[in-house]
PDB file of N, CA and C in Angstrom:
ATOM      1  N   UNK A   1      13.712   6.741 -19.956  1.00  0.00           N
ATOM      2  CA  UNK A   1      13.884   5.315 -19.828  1.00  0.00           C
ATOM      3  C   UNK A   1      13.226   4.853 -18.520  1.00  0.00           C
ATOM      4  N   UNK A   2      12.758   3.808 -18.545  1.00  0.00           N
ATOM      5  CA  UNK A   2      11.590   3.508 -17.057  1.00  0.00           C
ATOM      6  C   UNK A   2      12.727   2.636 -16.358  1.00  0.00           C
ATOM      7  N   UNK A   3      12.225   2.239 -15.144  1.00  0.00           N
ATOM      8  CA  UNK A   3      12.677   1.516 -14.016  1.00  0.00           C
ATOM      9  C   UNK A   3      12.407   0.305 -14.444  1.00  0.00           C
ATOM     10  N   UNK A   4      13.011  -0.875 -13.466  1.00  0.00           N
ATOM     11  CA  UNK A   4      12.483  -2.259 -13.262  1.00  0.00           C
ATOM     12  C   UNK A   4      12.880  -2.557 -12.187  1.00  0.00           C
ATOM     13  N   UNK A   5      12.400  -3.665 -11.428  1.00  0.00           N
ATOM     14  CA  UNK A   5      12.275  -3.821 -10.176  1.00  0.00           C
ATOM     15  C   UNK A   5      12.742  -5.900 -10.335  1.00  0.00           C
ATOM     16  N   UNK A   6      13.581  -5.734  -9.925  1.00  0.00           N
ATOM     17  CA  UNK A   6      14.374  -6.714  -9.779  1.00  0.00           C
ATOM     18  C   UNK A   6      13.922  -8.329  -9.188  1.00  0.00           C
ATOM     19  N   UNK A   7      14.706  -9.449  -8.921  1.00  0.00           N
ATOM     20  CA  UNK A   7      14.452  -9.954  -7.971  1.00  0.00           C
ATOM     21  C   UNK A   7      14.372  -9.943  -6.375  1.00  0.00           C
ATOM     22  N   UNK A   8      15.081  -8.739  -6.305  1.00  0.00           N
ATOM     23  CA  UNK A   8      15.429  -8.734  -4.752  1.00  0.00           C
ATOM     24  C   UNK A   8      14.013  -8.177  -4.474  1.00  0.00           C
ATOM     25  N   UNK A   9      13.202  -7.706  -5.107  1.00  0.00           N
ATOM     26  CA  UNK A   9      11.528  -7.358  -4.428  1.00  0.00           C
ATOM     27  C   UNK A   9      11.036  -8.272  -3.728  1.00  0.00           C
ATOM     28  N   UNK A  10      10.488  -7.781  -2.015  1.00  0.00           N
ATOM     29  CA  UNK A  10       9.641  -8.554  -1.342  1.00  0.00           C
ATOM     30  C   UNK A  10       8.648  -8.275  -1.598  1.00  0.00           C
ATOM     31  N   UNK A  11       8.085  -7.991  -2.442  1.00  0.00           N
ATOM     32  CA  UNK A  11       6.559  -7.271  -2.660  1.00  0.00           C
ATOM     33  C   UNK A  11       6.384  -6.623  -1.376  1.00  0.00           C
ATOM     34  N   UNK A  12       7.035  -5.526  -1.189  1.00  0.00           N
ATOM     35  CA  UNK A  12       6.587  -4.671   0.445  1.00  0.00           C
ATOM     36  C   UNK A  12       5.223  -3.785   0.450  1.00  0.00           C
ATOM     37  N   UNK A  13       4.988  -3.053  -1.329  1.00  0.00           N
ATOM     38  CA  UNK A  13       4.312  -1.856  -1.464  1.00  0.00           C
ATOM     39  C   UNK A  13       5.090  -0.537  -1.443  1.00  0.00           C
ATOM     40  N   UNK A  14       5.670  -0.686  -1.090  1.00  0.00           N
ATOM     41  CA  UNK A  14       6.180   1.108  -0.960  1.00  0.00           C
ATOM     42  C   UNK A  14       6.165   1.723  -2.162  1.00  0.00           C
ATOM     43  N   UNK A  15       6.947   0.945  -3.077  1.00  0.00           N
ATOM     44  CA  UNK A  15       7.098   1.496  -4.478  1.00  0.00           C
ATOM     45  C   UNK A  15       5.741   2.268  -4.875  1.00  0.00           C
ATOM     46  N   UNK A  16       4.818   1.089  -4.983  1.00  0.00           N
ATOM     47  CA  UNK A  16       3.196   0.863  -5.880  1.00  0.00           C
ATOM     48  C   UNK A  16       2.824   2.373  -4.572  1.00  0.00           C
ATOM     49  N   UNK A  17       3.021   3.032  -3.524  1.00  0.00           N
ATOM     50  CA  UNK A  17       2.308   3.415  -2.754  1.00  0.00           C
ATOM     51  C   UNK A  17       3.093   5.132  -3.440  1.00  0.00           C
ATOM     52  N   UNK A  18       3.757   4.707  -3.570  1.00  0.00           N
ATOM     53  CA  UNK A  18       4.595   6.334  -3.807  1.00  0.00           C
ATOM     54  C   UNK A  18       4.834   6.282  -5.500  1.00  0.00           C
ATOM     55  N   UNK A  19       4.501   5.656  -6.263  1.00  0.00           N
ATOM     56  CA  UNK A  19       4.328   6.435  -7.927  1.00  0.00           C
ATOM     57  C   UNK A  19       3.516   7.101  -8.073  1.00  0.00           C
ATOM     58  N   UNK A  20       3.638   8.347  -8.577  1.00  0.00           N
ATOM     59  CA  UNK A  20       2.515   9.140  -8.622  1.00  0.00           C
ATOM     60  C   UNK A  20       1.874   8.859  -9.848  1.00  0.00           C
ATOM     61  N   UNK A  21       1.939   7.887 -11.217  1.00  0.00           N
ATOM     62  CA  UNK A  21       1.296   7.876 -12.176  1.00  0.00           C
ATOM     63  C   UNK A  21       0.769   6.543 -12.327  1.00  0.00           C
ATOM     64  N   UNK A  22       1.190   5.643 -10.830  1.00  0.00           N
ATOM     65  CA  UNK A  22       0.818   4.703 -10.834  1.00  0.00           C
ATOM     66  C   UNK A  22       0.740   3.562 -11.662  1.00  0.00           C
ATOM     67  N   UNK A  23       2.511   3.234 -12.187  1.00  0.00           N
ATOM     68  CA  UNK A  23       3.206   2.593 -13.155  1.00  0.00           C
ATOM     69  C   UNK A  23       3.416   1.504 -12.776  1.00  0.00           C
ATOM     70  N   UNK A  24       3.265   0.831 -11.392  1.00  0.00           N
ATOM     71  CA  UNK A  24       3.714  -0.240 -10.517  1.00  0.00           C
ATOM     72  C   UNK A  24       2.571  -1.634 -10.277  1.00  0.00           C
ATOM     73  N   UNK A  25       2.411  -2.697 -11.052  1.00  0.00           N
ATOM     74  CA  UNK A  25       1.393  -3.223 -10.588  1.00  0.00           C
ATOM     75  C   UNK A  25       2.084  -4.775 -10.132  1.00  0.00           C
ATOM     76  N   UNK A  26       0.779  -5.931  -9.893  1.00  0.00           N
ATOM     77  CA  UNK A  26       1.668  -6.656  -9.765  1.00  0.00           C
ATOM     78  C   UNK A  26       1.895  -7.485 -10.694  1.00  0.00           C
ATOM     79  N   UNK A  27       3.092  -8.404 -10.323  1.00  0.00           N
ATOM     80  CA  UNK A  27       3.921  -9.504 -11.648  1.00  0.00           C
ATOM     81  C   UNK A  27       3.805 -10.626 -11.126  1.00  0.00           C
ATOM     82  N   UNK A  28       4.005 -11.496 -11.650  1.00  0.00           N
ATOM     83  CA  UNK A  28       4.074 -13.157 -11.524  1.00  0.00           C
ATOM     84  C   UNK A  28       4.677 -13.438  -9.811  1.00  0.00           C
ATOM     85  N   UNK A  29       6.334 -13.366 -10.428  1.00  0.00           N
ATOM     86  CA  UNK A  29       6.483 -13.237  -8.379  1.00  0.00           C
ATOM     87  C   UNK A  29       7.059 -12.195  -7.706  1.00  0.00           C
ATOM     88  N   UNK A  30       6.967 -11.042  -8.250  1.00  0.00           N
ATOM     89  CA  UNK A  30       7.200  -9.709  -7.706  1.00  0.00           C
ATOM     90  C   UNK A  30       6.634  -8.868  -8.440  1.00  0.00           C
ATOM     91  N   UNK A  31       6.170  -7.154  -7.856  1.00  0.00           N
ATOM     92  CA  UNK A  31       6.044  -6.192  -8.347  1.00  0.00           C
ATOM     93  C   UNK A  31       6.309  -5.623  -9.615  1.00  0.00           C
ATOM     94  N   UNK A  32       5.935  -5.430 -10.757  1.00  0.00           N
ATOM     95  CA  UNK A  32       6.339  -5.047 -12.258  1.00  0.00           C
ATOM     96  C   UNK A  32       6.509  -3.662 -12.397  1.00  0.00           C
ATOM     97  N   UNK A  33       6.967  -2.690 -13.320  1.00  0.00           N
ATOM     98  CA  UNK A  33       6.948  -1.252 -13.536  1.00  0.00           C
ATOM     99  C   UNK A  33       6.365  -1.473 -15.203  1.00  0.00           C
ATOM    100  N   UNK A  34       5.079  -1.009 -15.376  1.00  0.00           N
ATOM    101  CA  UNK A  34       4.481  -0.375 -17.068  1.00  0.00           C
ATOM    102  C   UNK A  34       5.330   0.136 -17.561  1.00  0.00           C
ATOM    103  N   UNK A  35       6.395  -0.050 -18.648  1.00  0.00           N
ATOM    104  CA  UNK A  35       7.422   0.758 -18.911  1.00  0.00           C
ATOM    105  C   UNK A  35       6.815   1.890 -19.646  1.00  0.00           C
ATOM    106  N   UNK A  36       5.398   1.776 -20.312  1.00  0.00           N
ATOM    107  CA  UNK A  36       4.845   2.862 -21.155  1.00  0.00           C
ATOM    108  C   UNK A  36       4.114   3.476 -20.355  1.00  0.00           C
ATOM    109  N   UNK A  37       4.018   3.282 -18.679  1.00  0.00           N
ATOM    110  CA  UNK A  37       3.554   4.660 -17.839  1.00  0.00           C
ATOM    111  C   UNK A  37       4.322   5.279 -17.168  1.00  0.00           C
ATOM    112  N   UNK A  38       5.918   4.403 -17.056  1.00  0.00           N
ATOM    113  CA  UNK A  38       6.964   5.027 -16.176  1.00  0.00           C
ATOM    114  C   UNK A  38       7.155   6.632 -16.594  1.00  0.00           C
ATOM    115  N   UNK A  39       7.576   7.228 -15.881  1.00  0.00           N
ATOM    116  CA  UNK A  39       7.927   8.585 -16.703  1.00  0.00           C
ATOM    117  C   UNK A  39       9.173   8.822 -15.797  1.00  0.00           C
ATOM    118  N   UNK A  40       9.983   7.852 -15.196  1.00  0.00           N
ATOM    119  CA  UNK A  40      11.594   8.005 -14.685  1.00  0.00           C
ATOM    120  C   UNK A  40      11.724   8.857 -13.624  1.00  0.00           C
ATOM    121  N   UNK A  41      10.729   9.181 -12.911  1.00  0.00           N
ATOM    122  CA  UNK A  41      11.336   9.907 -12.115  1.00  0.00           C
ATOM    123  C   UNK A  41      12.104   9.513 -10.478  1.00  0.00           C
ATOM    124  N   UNK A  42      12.059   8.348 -10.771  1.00  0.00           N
ATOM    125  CA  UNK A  42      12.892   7.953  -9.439  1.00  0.00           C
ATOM    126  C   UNK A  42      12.454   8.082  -8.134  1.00  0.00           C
ATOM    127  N   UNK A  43      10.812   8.304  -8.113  1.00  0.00           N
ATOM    128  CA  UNK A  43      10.760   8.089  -6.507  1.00  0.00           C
ATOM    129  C   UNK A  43      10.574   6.889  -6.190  1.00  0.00           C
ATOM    130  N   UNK A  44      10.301   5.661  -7.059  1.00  0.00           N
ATOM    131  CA  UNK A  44      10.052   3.997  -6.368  1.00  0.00           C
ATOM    132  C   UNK A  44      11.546   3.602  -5.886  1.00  0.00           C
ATOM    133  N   UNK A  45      12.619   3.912  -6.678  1.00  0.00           N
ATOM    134  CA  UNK A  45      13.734   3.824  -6.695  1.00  0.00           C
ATOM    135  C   UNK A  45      14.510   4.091  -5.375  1.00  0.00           C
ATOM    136  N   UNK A  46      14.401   5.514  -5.002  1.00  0.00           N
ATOM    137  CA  UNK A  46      14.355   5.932  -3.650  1.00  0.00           C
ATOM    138  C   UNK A  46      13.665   5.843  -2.751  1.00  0.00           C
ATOM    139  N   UNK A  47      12.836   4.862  -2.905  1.00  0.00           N
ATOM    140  CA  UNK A  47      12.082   4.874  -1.687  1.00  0.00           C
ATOM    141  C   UNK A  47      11.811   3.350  -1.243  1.00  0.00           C
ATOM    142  N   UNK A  48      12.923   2.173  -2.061  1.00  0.00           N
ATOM    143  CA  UNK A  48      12.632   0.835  -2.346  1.00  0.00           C
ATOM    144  C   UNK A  48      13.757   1.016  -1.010  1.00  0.00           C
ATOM    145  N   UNK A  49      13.449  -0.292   0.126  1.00  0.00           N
ATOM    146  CA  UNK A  49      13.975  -0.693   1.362  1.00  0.00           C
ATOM    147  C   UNK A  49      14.966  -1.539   0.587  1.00  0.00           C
ATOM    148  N   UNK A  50      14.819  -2.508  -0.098  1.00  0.00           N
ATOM    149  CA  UNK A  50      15.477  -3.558  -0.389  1.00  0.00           C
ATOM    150  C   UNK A  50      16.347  -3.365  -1.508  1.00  0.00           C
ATOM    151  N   UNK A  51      16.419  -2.389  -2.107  1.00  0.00           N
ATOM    152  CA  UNK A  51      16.917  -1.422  -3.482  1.00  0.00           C
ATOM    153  C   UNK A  51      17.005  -2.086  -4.530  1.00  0.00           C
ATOM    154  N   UNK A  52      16.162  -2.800  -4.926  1.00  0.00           N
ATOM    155  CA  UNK A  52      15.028  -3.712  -5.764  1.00  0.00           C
ATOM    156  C   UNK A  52      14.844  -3.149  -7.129  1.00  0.00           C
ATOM    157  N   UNK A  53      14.913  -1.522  -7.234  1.00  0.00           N
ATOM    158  CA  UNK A  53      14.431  -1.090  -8.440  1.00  0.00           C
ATOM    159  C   UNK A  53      15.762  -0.108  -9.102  1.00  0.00           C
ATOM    160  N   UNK A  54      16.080  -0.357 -10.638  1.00  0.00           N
ATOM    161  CA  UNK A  54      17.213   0.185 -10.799  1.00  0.00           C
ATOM    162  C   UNK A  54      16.660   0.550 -12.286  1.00  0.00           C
ATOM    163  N   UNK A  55      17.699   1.467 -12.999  1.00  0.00           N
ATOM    164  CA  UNK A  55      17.761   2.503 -14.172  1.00  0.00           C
ATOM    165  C   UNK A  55      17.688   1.270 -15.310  1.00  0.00           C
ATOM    166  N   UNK A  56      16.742   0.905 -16.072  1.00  0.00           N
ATOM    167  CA  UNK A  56      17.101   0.040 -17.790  1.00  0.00           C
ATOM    168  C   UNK A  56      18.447   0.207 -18.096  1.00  0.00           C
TER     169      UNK A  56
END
Protein backbone atom coordinates (compact mmCIF):
# COMPACT_ATOMS: atom_id res chain seq x y z
CA UNK A 1 0.00 0.00 0.00
CA UNK A 2 1.83 3.47 -0.90
CA UNK A 3 2.13 6.61 1.22
CA UNK A 4 0.49 10.07 0.86
CA UNK A 5 1.69 13.14 1.95
CA UNK A 6 -0.75 15.26 3.52
CA UNK A 7 -1.52 18.86 3.99
CA UNK A 8 0.85 19.57 6.58
CA UNK A 9 3.71 19.41 3.57
CA UNK A 10 5.92 22.50 3.27
CA UNK A 11 7.26 21.31 0.16
CA UNK A 12 10.82 21.04 2.08
CA UNK A 13 12.30 18.13 -0.39
CA UNK A 14 13.51 15.72 1.90
CA UNK A 15 11.00 13.20 1.04
CA UNK A 16 11.54 13.63 -3.10
CA UNK A 17 15.51 13.59 -1.97
CA UNK A 18 15.47 10.23 -0.08
CA UNK A 19 12.96 7.81 -2.29
CA UNK A 20 14.95 5.61 -3.79
CA UNK A 21 12.45 4.79 -6.75
CA UNK A 22 11.68 8.17 -6.98
CA UNK A 23 7.79 8.05 -6.36
CA UNK A 24 7.60 11.73 -5.06
CA UNK A 25 6.89 14.49 -7.54
CA UNK A 26 5.27 17.64 -7.41
CA UNK A 27 1.29 18.38 -6.80
CA UNK A 28 -0.86 21.32 -7.15
CA UNK A 29 0.02 22.75 -3.56
CA UNK A 30 2.21 20.20 -2.09
CA UNK A 31 4.41 17.26 -2.88
CA UNK A 32 2.39 14.03 -4.36
CA UNK A 33 3.51 10.17 -3.89
CA UNK A 34 2.87 7.90 -7.60
CA UNK A 35 0.95 5.37 -5.80
CA UNK A 36 1.93 2.90 -8.79
CA UNK A 37 5.78 3.63 -8.03
CA UNK A 38 5.48 3.66 -4.23
CA UNK A 39 6.78 0.35 -3.13
CA UNK A 40 6.04 1.28 0.92
CA UNK A 41 8.97 1.30 2.23
CA UNK A 42 8.83 4.11 4.58
CA UNK A 43 11.84 6.10 4.18
CA UNK A 44 9.85 9.56 3.04
CA UNK A 45 7.80 8.81 6.03
CA UNK A 46 10.75 8.78 8.35
CA UNK A 47 12.48 11.19 7.19
CA UNK A 48 9.40 13.91 6.75
CA UNK A 49 10.30 17.01 9.48
CA UNK A 50 6.75 17.98 9.50
CA UNK A 51 5.31 14.22 9.55
CA UNK A 52 3.35 15.08 6.48
CA UNK A 53 3.42 11.57 5.05
CA UNK A 54 1.32 8.66 6.49
CA UNK A 55 0.22 4.77 5.67
CA UNK A 56 -3.29 4.75 2.98
Amino acid sequence: MARKITDACVSCGTCVNICPVKAIVDGDSHYEIEADKCVDCGACEAACPTKAIEAE
